[in-house]
N, C-alpha and C. Protein backbone atom coordinates (compact mmCIF):
# COMPACT_ATOMS: atom_id res chain seq x y z
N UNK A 1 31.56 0.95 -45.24
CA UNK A 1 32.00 0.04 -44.20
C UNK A 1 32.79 -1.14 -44.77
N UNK A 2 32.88 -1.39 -45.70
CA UNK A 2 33.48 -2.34 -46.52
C UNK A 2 34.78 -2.48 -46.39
N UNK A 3 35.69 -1.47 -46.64
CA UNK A 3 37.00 -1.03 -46.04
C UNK A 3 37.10 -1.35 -44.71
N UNK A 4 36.36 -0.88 -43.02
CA UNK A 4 36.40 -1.54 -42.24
C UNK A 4 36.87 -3.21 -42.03
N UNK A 5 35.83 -3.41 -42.95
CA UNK A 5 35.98 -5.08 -43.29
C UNK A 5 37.15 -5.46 -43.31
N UNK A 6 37.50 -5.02 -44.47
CA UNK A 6 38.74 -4.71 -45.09
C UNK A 6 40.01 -5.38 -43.99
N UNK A 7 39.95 -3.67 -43.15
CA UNK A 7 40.76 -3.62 -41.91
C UNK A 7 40.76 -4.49 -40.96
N UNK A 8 39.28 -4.88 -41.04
CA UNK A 8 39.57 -6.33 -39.70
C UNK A 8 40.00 -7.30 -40.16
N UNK A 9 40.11 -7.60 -41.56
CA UNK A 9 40.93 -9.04 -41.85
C UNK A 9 42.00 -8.61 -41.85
N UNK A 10 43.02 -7.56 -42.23
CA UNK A 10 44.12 -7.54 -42.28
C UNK A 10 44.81 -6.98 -40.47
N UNK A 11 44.03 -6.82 -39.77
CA UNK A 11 44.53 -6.50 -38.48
C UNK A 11 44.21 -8.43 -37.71
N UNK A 12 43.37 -9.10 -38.01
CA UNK A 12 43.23 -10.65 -37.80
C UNK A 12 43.94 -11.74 -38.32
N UNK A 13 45.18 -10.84 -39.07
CA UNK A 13 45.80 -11.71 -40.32
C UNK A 13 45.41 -12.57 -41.32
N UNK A 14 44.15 -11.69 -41.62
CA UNK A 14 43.77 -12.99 -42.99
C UNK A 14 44.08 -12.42 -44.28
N UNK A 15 45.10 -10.69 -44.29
CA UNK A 15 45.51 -10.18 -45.76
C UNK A 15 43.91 -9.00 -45.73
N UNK A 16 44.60 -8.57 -46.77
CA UNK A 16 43.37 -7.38 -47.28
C UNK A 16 42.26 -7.77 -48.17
N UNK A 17 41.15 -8.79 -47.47
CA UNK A 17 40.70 -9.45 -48.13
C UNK A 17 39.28 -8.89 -47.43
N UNK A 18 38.12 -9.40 -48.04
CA UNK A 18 36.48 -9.00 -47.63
C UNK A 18 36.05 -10.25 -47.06
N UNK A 19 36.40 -11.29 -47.61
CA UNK A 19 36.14 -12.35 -47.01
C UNK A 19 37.57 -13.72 -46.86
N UNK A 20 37.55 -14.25 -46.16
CA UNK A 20 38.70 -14.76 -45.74
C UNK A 20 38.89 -16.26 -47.06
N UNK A 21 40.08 -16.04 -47.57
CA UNK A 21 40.15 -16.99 -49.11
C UNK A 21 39.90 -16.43 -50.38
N UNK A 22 39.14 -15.00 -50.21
CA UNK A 22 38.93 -14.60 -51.53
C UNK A 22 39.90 -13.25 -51.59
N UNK A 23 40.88 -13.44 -52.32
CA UNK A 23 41.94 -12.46 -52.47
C UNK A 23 41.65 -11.57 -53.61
N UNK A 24 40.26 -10.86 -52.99
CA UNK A 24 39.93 -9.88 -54.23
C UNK A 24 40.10 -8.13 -53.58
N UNK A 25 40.72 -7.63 -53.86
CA UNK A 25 41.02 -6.12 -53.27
C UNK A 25 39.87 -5.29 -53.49
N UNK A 26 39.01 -4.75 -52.44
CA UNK A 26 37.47 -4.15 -53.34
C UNK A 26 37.35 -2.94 -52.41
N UNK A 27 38.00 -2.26 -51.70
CA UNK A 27 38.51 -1.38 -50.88
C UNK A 27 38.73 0.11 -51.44
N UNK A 28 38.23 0.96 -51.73
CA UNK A 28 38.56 2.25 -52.55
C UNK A 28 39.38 3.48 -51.53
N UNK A 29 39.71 2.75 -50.13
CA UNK A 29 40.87 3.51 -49.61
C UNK A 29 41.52 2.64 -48.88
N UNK A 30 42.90 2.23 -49.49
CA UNK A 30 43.96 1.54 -48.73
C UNK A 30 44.46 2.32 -47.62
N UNK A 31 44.56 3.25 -48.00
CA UNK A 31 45.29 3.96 -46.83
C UNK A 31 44.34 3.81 -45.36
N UNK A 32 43.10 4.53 -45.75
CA UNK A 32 41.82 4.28 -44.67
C UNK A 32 42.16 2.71 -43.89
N UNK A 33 41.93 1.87 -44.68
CA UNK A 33 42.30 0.38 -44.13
C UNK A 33 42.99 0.13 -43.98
N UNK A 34 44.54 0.79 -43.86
CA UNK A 34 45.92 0.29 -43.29
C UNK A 34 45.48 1.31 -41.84
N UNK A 35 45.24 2.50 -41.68
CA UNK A 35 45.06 3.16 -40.54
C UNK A 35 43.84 2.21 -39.38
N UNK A 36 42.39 2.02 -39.88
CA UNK A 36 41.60 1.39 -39.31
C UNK A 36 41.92 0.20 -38.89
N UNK A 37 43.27 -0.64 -39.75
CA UNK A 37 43.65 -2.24 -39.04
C UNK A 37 44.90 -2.16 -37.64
N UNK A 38 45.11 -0.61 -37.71
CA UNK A 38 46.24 -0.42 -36.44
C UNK A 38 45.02 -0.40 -35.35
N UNK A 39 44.07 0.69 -36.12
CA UNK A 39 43.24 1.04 -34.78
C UNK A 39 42.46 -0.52 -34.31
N UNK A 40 42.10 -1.19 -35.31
CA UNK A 40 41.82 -2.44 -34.54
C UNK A 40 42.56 -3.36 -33.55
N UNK A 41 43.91 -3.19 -34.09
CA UNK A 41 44.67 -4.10 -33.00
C UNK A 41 44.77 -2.93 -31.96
N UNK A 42 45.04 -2.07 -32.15
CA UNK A 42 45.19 -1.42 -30.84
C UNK A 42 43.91 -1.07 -29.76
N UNK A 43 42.92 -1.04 -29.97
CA UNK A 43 41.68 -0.58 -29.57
C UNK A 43 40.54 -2.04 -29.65
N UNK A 44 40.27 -2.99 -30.65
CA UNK A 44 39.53 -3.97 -30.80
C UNK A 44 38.52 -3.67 -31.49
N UNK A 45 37.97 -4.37 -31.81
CA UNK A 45 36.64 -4.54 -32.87
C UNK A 45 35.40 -3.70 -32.54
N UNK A 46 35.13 -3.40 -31.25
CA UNK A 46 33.97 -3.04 -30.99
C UNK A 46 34.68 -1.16 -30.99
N UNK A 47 35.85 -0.92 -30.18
CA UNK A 47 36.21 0.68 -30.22
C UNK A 47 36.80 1.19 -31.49
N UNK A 48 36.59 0.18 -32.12
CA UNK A 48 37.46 0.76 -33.57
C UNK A 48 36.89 1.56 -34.59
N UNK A 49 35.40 1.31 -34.49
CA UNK A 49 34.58 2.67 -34.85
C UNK A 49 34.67 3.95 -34.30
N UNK A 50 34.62 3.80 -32.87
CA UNK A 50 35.02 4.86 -32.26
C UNK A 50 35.78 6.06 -32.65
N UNK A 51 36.55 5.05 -32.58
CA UNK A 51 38.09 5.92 -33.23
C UNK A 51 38.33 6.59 -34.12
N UNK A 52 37.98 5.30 -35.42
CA UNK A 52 37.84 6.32 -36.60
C UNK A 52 37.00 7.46 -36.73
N UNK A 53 35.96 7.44 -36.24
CA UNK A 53 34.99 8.22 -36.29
C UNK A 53 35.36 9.77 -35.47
N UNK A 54 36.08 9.51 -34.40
CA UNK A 54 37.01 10.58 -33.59
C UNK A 54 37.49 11.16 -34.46
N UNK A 55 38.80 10.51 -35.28
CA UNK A 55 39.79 11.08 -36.40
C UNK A 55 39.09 11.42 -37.25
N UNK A 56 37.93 11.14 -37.91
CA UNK A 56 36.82 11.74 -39.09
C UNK A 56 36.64 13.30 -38.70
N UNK A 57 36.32 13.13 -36.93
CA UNK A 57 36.03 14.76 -36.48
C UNK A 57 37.07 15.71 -36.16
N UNK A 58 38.19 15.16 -35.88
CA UNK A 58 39.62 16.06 -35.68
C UNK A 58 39.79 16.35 -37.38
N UNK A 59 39.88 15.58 -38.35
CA UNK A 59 40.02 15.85 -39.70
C UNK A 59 38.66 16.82 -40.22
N UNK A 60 37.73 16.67 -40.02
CA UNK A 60 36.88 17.72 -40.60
C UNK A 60 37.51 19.30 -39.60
N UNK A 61 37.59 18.81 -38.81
CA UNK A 61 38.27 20.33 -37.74
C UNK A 61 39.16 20.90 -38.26
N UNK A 62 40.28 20.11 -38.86
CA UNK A 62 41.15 20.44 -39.58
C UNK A 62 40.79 21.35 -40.77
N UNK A 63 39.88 20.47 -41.60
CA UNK A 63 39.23 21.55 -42.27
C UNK A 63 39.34 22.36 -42.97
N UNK A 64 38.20 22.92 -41.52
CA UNK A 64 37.91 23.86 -41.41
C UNK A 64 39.04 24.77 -40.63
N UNK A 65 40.20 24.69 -40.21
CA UNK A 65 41.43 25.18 -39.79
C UNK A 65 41.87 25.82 -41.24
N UNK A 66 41.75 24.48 -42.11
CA UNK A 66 43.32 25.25 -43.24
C UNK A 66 42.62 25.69 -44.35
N UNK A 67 40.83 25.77 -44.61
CA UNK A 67 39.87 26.61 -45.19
C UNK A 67 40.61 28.05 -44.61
N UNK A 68 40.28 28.09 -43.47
CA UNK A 68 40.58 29.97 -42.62
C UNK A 68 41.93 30.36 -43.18
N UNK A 69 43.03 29.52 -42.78
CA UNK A 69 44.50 29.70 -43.48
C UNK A 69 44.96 29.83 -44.86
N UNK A 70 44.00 28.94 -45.56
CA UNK A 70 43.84 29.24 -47.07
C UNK A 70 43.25 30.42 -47.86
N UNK A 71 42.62 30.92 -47.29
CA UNK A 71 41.13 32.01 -47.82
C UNK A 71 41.53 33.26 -46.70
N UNK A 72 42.60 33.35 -45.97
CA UNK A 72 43.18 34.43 -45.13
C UNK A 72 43.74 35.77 -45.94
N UNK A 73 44.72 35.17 -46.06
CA UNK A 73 45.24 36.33 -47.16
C UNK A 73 44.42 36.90 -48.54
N UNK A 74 43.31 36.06 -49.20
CA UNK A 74 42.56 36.55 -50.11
C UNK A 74 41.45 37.28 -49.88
N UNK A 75 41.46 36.81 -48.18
CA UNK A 75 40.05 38.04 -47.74
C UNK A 75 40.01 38.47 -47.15
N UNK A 76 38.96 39.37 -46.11
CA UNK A 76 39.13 40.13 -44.91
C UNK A 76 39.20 38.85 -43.72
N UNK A 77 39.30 39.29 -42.68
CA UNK A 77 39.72 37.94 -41.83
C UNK A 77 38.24 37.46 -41.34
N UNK A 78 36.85 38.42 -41.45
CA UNK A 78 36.26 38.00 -41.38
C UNK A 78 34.89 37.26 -42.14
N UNK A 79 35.68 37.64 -43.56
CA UNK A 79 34.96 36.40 -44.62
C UNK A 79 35.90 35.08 -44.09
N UNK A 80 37.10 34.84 -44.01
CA UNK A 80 37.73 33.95 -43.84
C UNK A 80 37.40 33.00 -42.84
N UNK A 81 36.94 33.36 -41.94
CA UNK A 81 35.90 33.02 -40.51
C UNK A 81 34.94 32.72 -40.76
N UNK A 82 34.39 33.14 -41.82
CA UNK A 82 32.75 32.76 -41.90
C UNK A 82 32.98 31.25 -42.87
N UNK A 83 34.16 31.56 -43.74
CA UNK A 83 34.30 30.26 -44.42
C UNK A 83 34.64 29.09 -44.06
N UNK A 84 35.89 29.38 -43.09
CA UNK A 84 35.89 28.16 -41.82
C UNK A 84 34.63 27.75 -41.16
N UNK A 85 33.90 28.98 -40.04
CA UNK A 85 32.65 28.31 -39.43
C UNK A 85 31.59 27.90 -40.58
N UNK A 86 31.53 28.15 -41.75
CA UNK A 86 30.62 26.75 -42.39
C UNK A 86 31.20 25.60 -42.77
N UNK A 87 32.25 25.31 -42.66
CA UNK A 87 33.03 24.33 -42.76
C UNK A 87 33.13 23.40 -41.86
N UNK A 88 32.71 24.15 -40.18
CA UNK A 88 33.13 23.60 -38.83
C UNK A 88 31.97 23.35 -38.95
N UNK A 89 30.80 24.12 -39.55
CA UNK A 89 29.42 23.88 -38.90
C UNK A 89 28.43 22.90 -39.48
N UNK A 90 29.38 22.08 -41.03
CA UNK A 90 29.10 21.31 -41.52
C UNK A 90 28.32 21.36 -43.04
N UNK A 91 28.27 22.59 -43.26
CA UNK A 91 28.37 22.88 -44.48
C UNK A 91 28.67 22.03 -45.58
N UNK A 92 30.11 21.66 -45.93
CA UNK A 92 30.07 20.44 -46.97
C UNK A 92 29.40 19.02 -46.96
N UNK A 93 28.34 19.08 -45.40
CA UNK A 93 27.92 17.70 -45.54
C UNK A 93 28.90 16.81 -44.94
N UNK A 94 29.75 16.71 -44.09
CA UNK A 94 31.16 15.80 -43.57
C UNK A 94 30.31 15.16 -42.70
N UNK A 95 28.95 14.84 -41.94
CA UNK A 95 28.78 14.45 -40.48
C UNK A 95 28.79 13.41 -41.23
N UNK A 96 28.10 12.64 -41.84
CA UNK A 96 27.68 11.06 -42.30
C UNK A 96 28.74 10.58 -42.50
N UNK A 97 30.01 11.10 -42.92
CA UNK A 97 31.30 10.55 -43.13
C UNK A 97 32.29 10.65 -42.59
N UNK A 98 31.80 10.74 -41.19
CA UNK A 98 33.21 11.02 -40.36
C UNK A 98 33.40 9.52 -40.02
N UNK A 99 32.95 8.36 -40.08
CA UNK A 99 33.50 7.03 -40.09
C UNK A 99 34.80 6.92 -41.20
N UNK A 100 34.37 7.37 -42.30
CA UNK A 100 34.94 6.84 -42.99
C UNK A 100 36.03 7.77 -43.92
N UNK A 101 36.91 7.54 -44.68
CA UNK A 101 37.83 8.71 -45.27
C UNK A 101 37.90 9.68 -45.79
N UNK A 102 36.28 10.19 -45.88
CA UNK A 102 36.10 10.87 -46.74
C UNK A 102 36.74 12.72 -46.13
N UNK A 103 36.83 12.56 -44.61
CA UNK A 103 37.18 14.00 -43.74
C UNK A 103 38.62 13.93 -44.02
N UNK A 104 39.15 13.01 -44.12
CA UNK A 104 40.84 12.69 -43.94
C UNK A 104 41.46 13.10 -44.97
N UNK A 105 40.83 12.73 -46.18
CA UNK A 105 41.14 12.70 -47.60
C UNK A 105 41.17 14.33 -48.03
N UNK A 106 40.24 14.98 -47.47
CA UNK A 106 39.98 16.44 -47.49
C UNK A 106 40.75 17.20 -46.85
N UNK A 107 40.97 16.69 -45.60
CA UNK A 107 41.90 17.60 -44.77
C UNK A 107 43.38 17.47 -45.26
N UNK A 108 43.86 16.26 -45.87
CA UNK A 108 44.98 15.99 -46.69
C UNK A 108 45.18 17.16 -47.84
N UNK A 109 43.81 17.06 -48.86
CA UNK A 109 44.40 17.33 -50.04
C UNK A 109 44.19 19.42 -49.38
N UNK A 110 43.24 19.57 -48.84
CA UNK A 110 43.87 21.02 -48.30
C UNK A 110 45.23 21.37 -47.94
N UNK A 111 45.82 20.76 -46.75
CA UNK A 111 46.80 20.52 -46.35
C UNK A 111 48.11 20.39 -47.02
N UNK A 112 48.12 19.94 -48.26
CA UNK A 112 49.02 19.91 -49.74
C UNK A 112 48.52 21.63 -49.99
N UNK A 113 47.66 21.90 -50.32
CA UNK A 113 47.31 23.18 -51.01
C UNK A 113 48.22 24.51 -49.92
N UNK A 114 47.83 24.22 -48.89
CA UNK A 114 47.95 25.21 -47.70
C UNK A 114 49.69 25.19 -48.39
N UNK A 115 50.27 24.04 -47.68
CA UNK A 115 52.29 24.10 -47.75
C UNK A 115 52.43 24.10 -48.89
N UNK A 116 51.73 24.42 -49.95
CA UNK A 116 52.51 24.43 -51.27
C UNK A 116 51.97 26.47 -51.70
N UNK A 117 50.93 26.58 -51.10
CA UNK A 117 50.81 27.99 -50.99
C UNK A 117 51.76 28.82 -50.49
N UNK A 118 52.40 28.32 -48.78
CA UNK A 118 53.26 28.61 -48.65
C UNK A 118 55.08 27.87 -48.93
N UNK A 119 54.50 28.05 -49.69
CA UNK A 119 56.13 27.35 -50.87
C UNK A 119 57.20 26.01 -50.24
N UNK A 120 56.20 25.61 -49.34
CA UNK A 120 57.08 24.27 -48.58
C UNK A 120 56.40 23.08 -50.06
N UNK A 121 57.14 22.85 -50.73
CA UNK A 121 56.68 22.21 -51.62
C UNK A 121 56.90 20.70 -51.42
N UNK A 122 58.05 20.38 -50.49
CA UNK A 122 58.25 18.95 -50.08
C UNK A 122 57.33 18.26 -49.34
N UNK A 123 56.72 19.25 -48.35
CA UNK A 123 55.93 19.16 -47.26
C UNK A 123 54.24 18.94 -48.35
N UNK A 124 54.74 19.71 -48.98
CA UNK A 124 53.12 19.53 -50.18
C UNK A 124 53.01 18.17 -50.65
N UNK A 125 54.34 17.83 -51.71
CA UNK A 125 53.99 16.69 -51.98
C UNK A 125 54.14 15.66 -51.40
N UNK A 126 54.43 15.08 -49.95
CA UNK A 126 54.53 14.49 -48.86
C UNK A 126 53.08 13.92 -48.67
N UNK A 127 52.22 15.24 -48.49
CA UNK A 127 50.66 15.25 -47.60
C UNK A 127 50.19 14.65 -48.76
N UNK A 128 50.50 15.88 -50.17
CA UNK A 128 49.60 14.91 -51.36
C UNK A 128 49.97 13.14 -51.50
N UNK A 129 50.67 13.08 -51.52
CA UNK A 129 51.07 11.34 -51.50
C UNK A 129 50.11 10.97 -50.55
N UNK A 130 50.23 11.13 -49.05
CA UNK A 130 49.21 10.37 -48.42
C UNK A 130 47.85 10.68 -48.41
N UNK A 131 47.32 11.60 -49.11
CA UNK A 131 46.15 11.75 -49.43
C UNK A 131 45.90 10.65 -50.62
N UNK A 132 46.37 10.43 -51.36
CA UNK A 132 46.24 9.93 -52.40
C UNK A 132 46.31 7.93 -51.90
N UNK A 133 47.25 7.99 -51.21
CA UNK A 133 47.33 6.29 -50.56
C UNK A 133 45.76 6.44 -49.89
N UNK A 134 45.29 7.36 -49.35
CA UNK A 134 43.74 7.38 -48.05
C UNK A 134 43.20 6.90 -49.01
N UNK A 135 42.83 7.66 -50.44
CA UNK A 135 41.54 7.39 -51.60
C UNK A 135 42.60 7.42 -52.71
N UNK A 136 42.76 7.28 -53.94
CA UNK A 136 43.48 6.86 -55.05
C UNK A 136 42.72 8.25 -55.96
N UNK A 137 41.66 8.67 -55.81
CA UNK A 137 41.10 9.60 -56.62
C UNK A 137 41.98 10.66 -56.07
N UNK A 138 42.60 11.34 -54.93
CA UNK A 138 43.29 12.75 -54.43
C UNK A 138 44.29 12.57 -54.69
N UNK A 139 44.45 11.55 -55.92
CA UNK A 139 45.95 11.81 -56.37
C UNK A 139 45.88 12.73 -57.83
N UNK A 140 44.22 12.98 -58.10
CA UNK A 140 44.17 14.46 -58.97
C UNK A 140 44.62 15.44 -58.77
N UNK A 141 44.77 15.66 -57.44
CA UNK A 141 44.95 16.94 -56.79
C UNK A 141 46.79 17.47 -57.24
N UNK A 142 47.64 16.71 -57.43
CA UNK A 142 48.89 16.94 -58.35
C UNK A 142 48.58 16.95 -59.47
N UNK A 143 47.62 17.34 -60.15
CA UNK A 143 47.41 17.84 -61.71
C UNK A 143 47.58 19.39 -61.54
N UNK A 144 47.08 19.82 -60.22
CA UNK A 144 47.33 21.21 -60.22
C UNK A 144 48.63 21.65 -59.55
N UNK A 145 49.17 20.38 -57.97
CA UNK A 145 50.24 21.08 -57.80
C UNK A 145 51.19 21.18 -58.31
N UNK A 146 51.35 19.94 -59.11
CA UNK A 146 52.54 19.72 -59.92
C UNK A 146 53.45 20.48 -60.97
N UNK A 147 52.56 20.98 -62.32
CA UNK A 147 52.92 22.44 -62.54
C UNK A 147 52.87 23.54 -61.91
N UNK A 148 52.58 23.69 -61.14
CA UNK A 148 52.30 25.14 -59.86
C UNK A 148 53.73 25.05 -59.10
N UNK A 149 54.11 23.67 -58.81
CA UNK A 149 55.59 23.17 -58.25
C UNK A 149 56.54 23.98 -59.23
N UNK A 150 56.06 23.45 -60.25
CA UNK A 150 57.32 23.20 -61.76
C UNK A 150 57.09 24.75 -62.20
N UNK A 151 56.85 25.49 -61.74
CA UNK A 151 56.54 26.52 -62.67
C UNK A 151 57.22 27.51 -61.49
N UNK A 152 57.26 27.29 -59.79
CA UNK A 152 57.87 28.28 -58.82
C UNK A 152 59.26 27.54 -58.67
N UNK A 153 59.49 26.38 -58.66
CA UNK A 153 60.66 26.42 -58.17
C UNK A 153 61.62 25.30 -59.17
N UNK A 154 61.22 25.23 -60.82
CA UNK A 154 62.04 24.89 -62.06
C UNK A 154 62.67 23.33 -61.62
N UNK A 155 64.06 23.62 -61.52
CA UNK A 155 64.69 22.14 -61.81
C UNK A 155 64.64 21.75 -60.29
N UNK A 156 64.27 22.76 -59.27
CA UNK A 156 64.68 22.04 -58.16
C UNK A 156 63.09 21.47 -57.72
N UNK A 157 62.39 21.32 -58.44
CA UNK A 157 61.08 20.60 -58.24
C UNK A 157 61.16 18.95 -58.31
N UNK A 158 62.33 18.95 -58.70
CA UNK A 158 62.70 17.27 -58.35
C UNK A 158 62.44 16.68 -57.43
N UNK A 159 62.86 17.56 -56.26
CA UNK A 159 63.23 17.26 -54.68
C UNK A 159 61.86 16.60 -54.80
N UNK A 160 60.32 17.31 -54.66
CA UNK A 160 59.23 17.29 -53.94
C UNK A 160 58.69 15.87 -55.12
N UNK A 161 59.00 16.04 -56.79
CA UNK A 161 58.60 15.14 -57.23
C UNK A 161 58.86 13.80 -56.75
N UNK A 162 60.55 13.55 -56.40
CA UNK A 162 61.40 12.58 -55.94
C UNK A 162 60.23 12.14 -54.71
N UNK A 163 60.27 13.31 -53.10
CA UNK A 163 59.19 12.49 -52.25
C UNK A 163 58.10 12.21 -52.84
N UNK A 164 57.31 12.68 -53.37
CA UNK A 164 55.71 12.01 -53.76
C UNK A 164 55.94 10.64 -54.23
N UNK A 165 56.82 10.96 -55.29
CA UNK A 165 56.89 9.13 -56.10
C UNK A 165 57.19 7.96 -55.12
N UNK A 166 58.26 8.23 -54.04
CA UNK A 166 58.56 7.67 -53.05
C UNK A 166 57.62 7.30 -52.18
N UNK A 167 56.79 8.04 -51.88
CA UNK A 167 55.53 7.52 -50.75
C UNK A 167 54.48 7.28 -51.42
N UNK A 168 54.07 7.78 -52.63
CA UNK A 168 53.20 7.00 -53.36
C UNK A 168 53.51 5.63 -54.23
């Protein structure tokens, strides 16, 4: 909830601060707290849990969407189903954290995996960038696409390097 915090000073204009005067950044997802300070001005203090907590459950949904799309082609369609519905059914443990970034961050760094599986590699490193702004740790997740990039599509892997650096 700290990040919340976070978000309500910078949606109240007091900066990305925890307490108002102390300009110490202690937030382990900027991105989370640039999204949660829109939803505050737009929604207010009291629905702004709400909300996030909504987007926690459309993002775990997600998921469990691009689990099935990912694990499709490697299996029968109905292992692939069973791997989604434990995914939907909460399997990794997502309910306690649908407040907070932890569904978003996941459905991101899948989401990179999925379009870079299917060779949209711009679109990969796009999602990976903003996965990586949500939490700063899912910017591991280009240790793997990055040569996986560089290795299918050579010099023209610029393009996708060029967006990531750009939005990250």
């Amino acid at each position: 909830y700290i990040t919340l915090r976070y978000a309500q000073n910078l949606a109240r204009g007091l900066g990305p601060v925890f307490n108002p005067g102390q300009r110490v950044m202690g937030s382990t997802a900027p991105g989370q707290m640039l999204l949660a300070a829109v939803c505050y001005r737009l929604v207010g203090l009291e629905t702004m849990p709400h909300v996030m907590a909504a987007l926690g459950c459309l993002a775990w949904t997600i998921q469990a969407v691009l689990v099935f799309f990912l694990l499709r082609p490697e299996l029968s369609l109905w292992a692939a189903a069973l791997a989604a519905a434990c995914v939907l059914a909460g399997a990794p443990g997502p309910a306690p954290w649908v407040l907070l970034e932890t569904n978003m961050v996941a459905a991101l760094v899948l989401g990179a995996f999925y379009l870079a599986k299917c060779g949209r590699w711009t679109g990969a490193a796009a999602v990976a960038a903003l996965a990586g702004l949500s939490r700063p740790d899912a910017f591991l997740a280009t240790l793997v696409l990055a040569p996986w990039c560089l290795r299918e599509w050579r010099a023209r892997a610029v393009w996708p390097a060029a967006v990531f650096l750009a939005l990250a």
